[in-house]
C-alpha atoms as a PDB file:
ATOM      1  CA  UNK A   1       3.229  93.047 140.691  1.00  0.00           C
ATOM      2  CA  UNK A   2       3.788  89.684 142.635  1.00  0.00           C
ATOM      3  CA  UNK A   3       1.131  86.899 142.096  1.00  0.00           C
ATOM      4  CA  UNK A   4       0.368  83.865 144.401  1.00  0.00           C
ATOM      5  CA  UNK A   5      -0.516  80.077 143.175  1.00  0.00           C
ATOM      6  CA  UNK A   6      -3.523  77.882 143.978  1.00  0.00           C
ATOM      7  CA  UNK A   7      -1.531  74.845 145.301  1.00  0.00           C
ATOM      8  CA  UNK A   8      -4.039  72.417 144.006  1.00  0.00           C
ATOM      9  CA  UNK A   9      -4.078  73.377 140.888  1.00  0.00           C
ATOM     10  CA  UNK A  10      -0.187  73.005 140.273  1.00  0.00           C
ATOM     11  CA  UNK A  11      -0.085  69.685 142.163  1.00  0.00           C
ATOM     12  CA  UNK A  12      -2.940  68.748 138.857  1.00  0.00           C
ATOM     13  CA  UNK A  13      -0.560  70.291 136.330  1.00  0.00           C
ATOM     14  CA  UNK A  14       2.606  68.167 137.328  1.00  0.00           C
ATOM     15  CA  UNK A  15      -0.063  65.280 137.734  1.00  0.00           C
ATOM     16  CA  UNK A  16      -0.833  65.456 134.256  1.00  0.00           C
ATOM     17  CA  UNK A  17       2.836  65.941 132.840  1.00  0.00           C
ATOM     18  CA  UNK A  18       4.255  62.689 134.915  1.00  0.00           C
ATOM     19  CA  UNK A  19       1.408  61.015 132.829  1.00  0.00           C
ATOM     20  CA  UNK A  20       1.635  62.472 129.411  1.00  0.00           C
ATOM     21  CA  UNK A  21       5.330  61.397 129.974  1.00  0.00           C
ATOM     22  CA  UNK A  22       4.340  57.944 130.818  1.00  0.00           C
ATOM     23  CA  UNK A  23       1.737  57.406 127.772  1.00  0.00           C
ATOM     24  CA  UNK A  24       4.338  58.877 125.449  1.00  0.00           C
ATOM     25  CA  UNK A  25       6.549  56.286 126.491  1.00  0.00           C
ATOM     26  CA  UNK A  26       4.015  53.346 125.916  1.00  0.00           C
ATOM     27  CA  UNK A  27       3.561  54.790 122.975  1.00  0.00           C
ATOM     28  CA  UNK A  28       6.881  55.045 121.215  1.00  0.00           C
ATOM     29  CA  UNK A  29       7.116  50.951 121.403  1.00  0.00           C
ATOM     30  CA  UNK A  30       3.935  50.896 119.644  1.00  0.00           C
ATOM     31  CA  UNK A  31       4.973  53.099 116.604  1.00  0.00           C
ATOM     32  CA  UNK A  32       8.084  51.005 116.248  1.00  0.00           C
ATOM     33  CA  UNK A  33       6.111  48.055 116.556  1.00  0.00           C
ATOM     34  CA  UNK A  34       3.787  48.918 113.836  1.00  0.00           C
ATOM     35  CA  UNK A  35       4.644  47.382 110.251  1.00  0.00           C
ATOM     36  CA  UNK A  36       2.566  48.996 107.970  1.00  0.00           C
ATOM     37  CA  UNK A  37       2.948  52.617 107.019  1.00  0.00           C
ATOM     38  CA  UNK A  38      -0.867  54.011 107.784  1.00  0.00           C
ATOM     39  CA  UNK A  39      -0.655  51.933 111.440  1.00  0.00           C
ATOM     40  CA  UNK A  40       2.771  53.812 112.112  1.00  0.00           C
ATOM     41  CA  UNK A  41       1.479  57.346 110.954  1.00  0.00           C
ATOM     42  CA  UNK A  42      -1.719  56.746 112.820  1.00  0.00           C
ATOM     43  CA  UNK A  43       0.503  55.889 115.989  1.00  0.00           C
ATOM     44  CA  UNK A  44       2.421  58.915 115.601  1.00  0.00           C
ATOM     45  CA  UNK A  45      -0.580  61.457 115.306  1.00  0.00           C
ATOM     46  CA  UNK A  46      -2.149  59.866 117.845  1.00  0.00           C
ATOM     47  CA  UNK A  47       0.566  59.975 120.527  1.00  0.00           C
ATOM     48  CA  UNK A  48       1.492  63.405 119.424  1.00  0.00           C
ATOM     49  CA  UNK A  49      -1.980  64.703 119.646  1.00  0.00           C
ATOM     50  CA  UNK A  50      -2.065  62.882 123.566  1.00  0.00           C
ATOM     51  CA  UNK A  51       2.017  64.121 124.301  1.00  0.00           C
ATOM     52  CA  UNK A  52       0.819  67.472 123.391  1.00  0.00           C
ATOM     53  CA  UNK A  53      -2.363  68.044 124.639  1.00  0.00           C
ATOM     54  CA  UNK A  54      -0.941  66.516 127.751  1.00  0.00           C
ATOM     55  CA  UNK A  55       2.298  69.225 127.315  1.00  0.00           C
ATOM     56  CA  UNK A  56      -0.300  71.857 126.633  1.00  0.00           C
ATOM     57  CA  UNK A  57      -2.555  71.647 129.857  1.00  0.00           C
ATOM     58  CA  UNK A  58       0.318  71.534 131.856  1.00  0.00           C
ATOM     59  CA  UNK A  59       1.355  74.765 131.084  1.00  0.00           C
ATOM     60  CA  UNK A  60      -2.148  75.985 130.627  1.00  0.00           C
ATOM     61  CA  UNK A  61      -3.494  74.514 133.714  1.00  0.00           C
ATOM     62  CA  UNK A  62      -0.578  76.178 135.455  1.00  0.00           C
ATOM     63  CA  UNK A  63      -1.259  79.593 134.095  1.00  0.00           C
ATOM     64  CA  UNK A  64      -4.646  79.345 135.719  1.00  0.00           C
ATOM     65  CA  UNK A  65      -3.239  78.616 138.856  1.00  0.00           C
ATOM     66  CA  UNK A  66      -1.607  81.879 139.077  1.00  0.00           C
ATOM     67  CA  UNK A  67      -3.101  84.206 140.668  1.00  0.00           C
ATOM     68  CA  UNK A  68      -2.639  88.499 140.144  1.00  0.00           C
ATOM     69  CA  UNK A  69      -4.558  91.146 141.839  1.00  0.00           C
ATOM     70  CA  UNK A  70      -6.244  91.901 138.393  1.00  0.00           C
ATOM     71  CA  UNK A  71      -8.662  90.287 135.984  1.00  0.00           C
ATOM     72  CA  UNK A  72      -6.722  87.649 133.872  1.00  0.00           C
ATOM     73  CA  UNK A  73      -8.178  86.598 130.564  1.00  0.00           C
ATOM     74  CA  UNK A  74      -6.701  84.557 127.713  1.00  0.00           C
ATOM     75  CA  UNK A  75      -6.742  84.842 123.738  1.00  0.00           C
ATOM     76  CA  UNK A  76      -8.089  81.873 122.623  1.00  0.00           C
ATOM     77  CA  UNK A  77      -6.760  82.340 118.826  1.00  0.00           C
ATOM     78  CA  UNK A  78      -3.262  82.532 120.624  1.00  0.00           C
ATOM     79  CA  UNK A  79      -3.810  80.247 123.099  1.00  0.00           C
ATOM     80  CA  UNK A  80      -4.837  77.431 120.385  1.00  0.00           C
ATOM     81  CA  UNK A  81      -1.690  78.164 118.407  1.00  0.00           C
ATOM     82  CA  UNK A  82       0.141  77.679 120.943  1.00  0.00           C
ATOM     83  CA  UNK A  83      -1.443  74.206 121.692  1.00  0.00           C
ATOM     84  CA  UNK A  84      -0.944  73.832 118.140  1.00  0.00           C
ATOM     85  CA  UNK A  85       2.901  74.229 118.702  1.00  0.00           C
ATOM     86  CA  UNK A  86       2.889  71.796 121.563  1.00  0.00           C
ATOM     87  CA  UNK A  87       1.243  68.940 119.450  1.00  0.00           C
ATOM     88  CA  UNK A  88       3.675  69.907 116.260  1.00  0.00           C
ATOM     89  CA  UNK A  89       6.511  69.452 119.218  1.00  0.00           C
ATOM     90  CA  UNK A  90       5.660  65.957 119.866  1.00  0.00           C
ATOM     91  CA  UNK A  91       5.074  65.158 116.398  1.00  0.00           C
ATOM     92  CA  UNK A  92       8.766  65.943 116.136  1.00  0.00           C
ATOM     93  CA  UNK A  93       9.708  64.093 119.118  1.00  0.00           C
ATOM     94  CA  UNK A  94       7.947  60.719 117.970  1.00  0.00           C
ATOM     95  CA  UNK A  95       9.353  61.079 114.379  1.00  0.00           C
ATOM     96  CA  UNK A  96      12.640  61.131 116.184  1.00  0.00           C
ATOM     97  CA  UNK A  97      11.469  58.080 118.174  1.00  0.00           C
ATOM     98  CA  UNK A  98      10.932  56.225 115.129  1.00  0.00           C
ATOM     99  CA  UNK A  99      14.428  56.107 113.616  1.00  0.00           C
ATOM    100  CA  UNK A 100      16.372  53.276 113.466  1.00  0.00           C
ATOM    101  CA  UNK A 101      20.134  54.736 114.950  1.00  0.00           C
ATOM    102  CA  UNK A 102      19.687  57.421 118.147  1.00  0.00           C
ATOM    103  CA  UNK A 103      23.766  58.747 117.540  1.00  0.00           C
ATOM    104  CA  UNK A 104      24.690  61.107 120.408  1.00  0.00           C
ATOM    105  CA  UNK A 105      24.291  64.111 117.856  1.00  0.00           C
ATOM    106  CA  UNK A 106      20.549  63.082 116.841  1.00  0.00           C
ATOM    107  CA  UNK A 107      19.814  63.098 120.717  1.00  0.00           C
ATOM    108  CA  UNK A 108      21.398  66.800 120.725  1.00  0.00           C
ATOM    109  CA  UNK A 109      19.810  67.862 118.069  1.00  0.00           C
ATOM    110  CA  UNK A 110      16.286  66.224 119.276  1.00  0.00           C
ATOM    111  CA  UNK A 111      16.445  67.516 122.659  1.00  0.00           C
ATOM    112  CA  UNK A 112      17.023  71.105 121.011  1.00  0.00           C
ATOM    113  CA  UNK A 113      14.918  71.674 118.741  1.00  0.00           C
ATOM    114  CA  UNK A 114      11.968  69.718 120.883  1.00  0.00           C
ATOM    115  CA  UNK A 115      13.138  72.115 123.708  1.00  0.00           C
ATOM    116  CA  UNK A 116      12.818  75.244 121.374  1.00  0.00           C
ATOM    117  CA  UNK A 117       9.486  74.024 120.209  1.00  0.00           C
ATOM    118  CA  UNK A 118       7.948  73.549 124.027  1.00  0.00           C
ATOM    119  CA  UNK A 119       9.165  77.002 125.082  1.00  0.00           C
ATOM    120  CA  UNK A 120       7.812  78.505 122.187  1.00  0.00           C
ATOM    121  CA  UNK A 121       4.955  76.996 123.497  1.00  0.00           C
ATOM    122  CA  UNK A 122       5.195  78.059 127.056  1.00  0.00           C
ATOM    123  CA  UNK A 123       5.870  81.753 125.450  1.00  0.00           C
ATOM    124  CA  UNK A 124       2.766  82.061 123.392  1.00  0.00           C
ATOM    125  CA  UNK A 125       0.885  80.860 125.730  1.00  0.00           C
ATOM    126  CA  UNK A 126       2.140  84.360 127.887  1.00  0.00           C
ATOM    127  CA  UNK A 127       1.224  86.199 125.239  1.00  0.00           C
ATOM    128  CA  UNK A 128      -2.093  85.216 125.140  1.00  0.00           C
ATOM    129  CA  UNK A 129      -2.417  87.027 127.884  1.00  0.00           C
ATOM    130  CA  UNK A 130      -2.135  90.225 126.058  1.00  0.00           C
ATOM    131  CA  UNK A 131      -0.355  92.514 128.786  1.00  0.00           C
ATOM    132  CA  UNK A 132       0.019  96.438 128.560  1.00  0.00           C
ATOM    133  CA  UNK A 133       2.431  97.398 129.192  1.00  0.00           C
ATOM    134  CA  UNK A 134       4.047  93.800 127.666  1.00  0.00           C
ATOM    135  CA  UNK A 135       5.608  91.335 129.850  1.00  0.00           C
ATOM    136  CA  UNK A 136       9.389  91.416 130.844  1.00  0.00           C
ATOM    137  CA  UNK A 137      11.494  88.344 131.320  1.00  0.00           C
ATOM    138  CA  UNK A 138      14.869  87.980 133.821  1.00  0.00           C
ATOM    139  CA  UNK A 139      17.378  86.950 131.566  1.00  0.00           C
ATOM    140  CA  UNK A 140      18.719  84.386 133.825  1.00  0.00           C
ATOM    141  CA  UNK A 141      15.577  82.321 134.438  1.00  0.00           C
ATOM    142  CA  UNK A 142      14.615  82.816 131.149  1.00  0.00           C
ATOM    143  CA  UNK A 143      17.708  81.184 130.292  1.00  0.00           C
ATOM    144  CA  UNK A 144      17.520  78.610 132.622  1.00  0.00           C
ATOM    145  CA  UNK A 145      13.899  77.536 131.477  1.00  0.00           C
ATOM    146  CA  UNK A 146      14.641  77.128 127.734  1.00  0.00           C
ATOM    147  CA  UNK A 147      17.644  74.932 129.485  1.00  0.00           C
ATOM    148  CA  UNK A 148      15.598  72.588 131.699  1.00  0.00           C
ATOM    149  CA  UNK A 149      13.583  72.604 128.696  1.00  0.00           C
ATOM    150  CA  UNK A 150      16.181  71.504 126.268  1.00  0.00           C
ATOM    151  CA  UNK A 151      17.242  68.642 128.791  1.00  0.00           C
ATOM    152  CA  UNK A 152      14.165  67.533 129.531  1.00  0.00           C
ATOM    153  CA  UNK A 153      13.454  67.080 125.830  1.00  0.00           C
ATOM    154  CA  UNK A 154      17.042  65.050 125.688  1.00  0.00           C
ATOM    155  CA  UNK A 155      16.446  63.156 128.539  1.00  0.00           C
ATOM    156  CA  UNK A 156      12.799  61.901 127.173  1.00  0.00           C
ATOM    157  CA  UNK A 157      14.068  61.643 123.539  1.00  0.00           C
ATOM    158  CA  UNK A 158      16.543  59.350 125.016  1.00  0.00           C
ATOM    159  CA  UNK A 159      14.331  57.458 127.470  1.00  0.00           C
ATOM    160  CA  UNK A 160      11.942  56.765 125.350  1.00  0.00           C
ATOM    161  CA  UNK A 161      14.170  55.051 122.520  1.00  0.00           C
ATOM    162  CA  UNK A 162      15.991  52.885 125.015  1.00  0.00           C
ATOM    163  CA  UNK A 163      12.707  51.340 126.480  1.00  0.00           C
ATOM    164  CA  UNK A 164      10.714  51.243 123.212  1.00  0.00           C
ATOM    165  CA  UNK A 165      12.122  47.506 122.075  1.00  0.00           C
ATOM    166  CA  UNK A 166      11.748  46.004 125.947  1.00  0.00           C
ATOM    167  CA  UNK A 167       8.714  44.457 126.834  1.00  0.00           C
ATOM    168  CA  UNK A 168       5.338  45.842 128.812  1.00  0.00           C
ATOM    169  CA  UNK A 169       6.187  44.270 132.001  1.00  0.00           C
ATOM    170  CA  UNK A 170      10.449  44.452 132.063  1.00  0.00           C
ATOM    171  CA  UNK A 171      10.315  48.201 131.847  1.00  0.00           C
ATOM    172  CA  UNK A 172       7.509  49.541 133.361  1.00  0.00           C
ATOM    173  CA  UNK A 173       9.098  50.681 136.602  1.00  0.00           C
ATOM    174  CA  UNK A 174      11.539  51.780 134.172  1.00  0.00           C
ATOM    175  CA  UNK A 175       9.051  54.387 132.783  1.00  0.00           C
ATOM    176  CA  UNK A 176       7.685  55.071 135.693  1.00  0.00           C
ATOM    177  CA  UNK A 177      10.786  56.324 137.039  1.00  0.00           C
ATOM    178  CA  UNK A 178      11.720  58.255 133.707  1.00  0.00           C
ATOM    179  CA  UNK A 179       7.777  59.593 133.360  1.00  0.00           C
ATOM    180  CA  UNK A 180       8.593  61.360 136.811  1.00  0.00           C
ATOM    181  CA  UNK A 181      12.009  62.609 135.610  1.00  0.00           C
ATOM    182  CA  UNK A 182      10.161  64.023 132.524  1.00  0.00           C
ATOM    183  CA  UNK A 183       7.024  65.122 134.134  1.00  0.00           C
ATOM    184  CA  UNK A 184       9.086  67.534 136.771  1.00  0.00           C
ATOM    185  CA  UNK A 185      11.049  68.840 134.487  1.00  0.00           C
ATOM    186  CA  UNK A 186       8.351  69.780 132.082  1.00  0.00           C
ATOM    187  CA  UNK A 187       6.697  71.467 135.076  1.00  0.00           C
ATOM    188  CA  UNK A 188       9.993  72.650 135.825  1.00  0.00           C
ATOM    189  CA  UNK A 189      10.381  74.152 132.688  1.00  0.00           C
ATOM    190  CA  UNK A 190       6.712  76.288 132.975  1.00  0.00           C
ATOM    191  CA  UNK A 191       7.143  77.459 136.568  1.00  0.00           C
ATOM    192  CA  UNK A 192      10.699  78.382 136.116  1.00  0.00           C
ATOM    193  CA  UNK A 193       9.253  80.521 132.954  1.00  0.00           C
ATOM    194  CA  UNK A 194       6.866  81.744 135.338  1.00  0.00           C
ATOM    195  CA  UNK A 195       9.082  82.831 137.857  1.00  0.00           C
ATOM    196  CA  UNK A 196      10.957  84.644 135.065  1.00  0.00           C
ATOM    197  CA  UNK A 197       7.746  87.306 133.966  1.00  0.00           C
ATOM    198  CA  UNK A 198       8.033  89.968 135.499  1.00  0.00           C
ATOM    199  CA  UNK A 199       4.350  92.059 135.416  1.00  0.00           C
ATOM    200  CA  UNK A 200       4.498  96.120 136.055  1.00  0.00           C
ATOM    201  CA  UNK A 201       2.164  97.592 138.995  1.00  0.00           C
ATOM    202  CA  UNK A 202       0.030  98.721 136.469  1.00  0.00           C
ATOM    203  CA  UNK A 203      -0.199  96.481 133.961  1.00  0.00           C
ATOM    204  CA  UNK A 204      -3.595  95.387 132.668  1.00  0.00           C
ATOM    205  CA  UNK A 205      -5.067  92.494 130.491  1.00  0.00           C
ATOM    206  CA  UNK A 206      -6.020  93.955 127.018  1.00  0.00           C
ATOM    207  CA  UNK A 207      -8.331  90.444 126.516  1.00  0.00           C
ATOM    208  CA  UNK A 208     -11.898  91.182 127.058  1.00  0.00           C
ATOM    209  CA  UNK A 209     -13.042  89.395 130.156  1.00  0.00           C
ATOM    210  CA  UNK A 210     -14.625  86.244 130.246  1.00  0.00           C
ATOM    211  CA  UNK A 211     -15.839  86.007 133.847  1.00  0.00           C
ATOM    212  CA  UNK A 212     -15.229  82.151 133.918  1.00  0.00           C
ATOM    213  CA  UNK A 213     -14.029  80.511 137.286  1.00  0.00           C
ATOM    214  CA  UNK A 214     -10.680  79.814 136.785  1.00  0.00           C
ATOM    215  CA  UNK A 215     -10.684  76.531 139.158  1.00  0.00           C
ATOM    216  CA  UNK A 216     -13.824  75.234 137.213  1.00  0.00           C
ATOM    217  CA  UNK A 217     -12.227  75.382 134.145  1.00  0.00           C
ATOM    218  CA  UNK A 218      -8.972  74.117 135.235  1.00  0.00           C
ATOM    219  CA  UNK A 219     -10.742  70.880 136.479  1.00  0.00           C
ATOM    220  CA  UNK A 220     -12.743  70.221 133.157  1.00  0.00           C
ATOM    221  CA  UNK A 221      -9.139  70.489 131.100  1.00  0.00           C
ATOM    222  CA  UNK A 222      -7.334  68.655 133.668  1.00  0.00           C
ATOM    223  CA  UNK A 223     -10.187  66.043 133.571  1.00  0.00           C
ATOM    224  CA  UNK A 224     -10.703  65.627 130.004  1.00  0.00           C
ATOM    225  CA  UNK A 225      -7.084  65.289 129.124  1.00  0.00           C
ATOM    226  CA  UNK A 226      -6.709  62.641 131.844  1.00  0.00           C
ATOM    227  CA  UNK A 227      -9.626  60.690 130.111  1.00  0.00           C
ATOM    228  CA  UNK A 228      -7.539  61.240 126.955  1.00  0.00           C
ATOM    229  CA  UNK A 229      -4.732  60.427 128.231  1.00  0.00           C
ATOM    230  CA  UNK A 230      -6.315  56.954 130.137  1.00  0.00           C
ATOM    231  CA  UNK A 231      -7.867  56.030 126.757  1.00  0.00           C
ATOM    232  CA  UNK A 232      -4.998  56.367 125.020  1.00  0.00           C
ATOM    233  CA  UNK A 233      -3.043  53.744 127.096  1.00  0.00           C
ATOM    234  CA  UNK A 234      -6.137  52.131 126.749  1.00  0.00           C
ATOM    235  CA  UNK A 235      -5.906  51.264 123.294  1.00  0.00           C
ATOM    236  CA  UNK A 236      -2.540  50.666 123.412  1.00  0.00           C
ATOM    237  CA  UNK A 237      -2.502  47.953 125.538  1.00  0.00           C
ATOM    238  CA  UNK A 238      -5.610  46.617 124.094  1.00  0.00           C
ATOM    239  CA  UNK A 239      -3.841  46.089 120.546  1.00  0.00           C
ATOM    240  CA  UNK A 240      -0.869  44.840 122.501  1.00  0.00           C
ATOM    241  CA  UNK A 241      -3.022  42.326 123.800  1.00  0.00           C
ATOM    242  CA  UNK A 242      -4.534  41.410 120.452  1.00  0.00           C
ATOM    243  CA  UNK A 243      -1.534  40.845 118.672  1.00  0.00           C
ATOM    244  CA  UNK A 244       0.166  38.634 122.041  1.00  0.00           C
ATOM    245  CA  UNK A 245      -3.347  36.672 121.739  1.00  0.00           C
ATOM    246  CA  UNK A 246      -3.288  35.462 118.211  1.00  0.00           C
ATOM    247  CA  UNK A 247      -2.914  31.686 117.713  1.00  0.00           C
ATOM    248  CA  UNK A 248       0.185  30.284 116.691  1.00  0.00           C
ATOM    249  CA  UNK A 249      -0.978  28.960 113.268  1.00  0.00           C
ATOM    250  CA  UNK A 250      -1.761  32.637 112.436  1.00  0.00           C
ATOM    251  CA  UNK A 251       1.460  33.310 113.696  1.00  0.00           C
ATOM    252  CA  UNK A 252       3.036  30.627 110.916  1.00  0.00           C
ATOM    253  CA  UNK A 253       0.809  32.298 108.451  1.00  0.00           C
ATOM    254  CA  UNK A 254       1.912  35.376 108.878  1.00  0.00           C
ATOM    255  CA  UNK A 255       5.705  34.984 108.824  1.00  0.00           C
ATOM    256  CA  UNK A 256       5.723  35.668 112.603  1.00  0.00           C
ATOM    257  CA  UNK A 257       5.177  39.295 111.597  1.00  0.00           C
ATOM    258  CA  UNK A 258       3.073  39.829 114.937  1.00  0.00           C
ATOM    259  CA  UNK A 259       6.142  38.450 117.192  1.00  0.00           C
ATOM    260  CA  UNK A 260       8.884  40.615 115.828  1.00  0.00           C
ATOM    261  CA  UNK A 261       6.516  43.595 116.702  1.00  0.00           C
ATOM    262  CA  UNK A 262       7.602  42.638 120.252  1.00  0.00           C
ATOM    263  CA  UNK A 263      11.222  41.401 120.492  1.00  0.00           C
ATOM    264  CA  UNK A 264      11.966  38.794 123.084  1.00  0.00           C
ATOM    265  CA  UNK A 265       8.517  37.159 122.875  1.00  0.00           C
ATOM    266  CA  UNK A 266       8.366  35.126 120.255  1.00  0.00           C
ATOM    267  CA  UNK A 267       7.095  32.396 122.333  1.00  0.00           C
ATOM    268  CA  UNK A 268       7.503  28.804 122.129  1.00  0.00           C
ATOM    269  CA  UNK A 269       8.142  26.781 118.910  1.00  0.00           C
ATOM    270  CA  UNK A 270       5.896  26.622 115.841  1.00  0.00           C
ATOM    271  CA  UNK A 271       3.872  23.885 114.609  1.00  0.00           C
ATOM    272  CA  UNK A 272       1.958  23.589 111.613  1.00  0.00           C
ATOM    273  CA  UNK A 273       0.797  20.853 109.503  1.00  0.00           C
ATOM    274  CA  UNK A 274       0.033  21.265 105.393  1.00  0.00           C
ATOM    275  CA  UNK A 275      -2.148  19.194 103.769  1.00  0.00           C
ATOM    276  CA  UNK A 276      -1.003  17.433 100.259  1.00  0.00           C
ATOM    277  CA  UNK A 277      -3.625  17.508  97.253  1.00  0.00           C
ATOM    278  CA  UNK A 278      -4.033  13.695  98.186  1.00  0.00           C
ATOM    279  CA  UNK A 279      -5.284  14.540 101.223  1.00  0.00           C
ATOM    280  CA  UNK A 280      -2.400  13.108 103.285  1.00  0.00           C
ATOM    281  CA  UNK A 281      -0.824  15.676 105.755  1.00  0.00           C
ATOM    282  CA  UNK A 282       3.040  16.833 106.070  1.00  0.00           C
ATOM    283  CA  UNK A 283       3.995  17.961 109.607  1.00  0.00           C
ATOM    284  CA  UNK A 284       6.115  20.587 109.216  1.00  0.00           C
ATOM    285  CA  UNK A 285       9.117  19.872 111.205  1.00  0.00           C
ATOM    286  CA  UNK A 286      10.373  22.874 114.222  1.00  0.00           C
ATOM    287  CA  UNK A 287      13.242  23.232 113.481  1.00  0.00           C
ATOM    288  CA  UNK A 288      12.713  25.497 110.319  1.00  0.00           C
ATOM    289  CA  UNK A 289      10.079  27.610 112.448  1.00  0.00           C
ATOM    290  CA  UNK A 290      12.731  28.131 115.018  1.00  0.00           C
ATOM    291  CA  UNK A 291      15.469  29.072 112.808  1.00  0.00           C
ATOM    292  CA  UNK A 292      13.276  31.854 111.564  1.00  0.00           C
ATOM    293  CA  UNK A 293      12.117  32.808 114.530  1.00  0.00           C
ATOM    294  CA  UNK A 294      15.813  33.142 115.614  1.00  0.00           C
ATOM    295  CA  UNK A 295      16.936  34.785 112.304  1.00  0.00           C
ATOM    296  CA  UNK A 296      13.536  37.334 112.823  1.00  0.00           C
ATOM    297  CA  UNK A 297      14.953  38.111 116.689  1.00  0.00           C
ATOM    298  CA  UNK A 298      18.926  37.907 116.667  1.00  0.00           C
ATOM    299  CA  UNK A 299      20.224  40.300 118.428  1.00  0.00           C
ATOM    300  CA  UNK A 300      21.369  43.467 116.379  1.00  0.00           C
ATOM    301  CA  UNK A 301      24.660  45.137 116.527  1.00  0.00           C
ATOM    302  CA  UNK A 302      25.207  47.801 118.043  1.00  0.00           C
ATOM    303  CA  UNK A 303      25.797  50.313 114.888  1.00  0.00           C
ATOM    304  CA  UNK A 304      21.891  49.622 114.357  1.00  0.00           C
ATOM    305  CA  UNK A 305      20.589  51.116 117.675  1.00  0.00           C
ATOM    306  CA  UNK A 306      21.579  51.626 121.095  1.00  0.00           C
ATOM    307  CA  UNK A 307      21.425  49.184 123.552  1.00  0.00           C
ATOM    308  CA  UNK A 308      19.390  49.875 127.036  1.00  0.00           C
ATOM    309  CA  UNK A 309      21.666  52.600 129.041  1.00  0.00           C
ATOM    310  CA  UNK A 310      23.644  53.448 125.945  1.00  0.00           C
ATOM    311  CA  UNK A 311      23.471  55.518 122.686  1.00  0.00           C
ATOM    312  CA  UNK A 312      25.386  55.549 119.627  1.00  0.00           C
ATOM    313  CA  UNK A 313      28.431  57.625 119.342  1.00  0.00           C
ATOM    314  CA  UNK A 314      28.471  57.437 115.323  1.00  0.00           C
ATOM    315  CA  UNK A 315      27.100  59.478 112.977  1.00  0.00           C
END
C-alpha cells in the first residue's frame, strides 16, 4: 500500500523543527547562565518541555500529512508516551548541555543515546497507529534513520555547547545556520522512517475512528506549539534583558554575579562610593572593580571547555 503527502503540511513540520532547534539553542546559554540551582532546573524543564514538544509535532504533524487509502486513527495513550519520550529526550540533551567539559566521547555518547531516544519516539508514535497486520520496516532505511538521527543529535549536542557562552547578537546567524542543519535533519530523520514502513494491501487501523479532519488538527498543533515555542524565546530574551539592564551599583552589590552570566559583557568599569559612620564618603577606587571583573571573565583553558569550532579530546 503506497501513501501520498499533503505538501503543506510537511513544509509546517520542518517549519517547526528549524525553530524548536533555534529556541533550544537560546536556551542552552540561559541554563548555563543561571546561578542558582531552582533557576537552572527550571531552565532545563522548560526548554525540554519546548525542544520536545517542538520534536514531537514534527513527527506528529508529519504523520498527519500522510495520506493512505484507508481510515487512519491514532492511540492517544501511545501517542502521549511517545511525546513523553520526546520531552525525556531533550531533558537528556540539556543536562548534557549543562556540563562543564564536552570531551569528544561525551559528544558520542550524547548524540547516541539522544538519537536512540528520538527514534524511539518516531517508533511509538507508528505504533500508535495500531496496524493489522503490524507494520514492516526496510532494514536499510531503517538503519539509515536511527543514523541521521544519531548525527543530528551530535551535531546539535555539539552546536549548542559551542554557542551557549557567546553573546545574543555574535552568534545568532550562527544558530540560525545550525537551527536549519538541525531542523532538516530531524525532519530527515521522520520522513526517512517513513519511507522505511512498509503497509500490506490489506492492512487496517485497529484504533476506533475519530472522524477528525486531519488538516484541522494539524494546524491547531502546529499553531499552538509555535505560540509555545515564540513565548518561550520570549521569556528568554526578556530575562536577558533584565539582567543586561540592571544598574551598575547593583552590579557592585552583587559581586558582578549578573555579568559573568554573560561572558564578554561585563561592561565598563565600576564605581561605587561607601559611606563612613561619620558620614564622610570613600570612593572606591576602579581599579579593584576591574581586577575582579577581569579575574570573574579570564579566559579559561582549554581542559575546562571547548572553545567555538572545537571540542575536547580528553576524557
Amino acid at each position: 500500500m503506497i501513501g501520498t503527502y499533503n505538501t503543506w503540511l510537511v513544509i509546517v513540520s520542518v517549519a517547526i523543527s528549524i525553530l524548536a532547534s533555534f529556541v533550544a539553542l537560546d536556551l542552552a546559554s540561559r541554563v548555563v547562565a543561571s546561578h542558582s540551582l531552582f533557576a537552572k532546573r527550571s531552565w532545563l524543564i522548560g526548554g525540554a518541555i519546548s525542544l520536545g514538544t517542538g520534536i514531537w509535532s514534527t513527527h506528529f504533524i508529519g504523520m498527519l500529512a500522510f495520506l493512505l487509502p484507508m481510515q487512519i486513527s491514532y492511540d492517544v495513550p501511545i501517542t502521549l508516551v511517545s511525546l513523553l519520550i520526546a520531552i525525556l529526550a531533550s531533558l537528556f540533551a540539556f543536562y548534557w548541555l549543562s556540563r562543564d567539559v564536552l570531551t569528544l566521547r561525551r559528544l558520542i555518547v550524547g548524540g547516541v543515546l539522544m538519537g536512540i531516544g528520538i527514534f524511539s519516539m518516531h517508533h511509538m508514535g507508528m505504533e500508535a497507529m495500531r496496524m493489522d497486520p503490524p507494520l514492516r520496516y526496510q532494514p536499510i532505511l531503517i538503519s539509515l534513520s536511527v543514523c541521521i538521527a544519531m548525527a543530528g543529535s551530535a551535531v546539535a549536542i555539539w552546536s549548542a555547547f559551542v554557542f551557549r557562552l557567546e553573546t545574543i547578537l555574535s552568534a545568532v546567524w550562527k544558530k540560525i545556520g545550525s537551527a536549519l542543519v538541525m531542523g532538516i535533519a530531524i525532519s530527515g530523520m521522520h520522513y526517512t522512517g517513513m519511507a522505511a514502513a512498509v503497509f500490506a494491501p490489506d492492512s487496517i487501523c485497529k484504533v476506533n475512528p475519530q472522524y477528525i479532519n486531519t488538516v484541522w488538527l494539524a494546524a491547531t498543533i502546529g499553531g499552538f506549539v509555535m505560540m509555545l515555542l515564540l513565548l518561550t524565546m520570549l521569556l528568554f530574551y526578556r530575562a536577558v534583558g533584565k539582567i543586561c539592564a540592571r544598574p551598575t551599583q547593583a552590579e557592585n552589590t552583587s559581586g558582578d554575579a549578573n555579568r559573568r552570566a554573560y561572558p564578554g559583557q561585563c561592561g565598563a568599569k565600576a564605581r561605587s562610593t561607601s559611606a563612613h559612620p561619620g558620614g564622610r564618603g570613600r570612593a572606591t577606587g576602579t581599579s579593584r572593580t576591574g581586577d575582579a571583573c577581569r579575574r570573574t571573565h579570564r579566559r579559561p583553558s582549554s581542559n575546562q571547555y571547548a572553545a567555538p569550532g572545537t571540542i575536547a579530546t580528553t576524557g
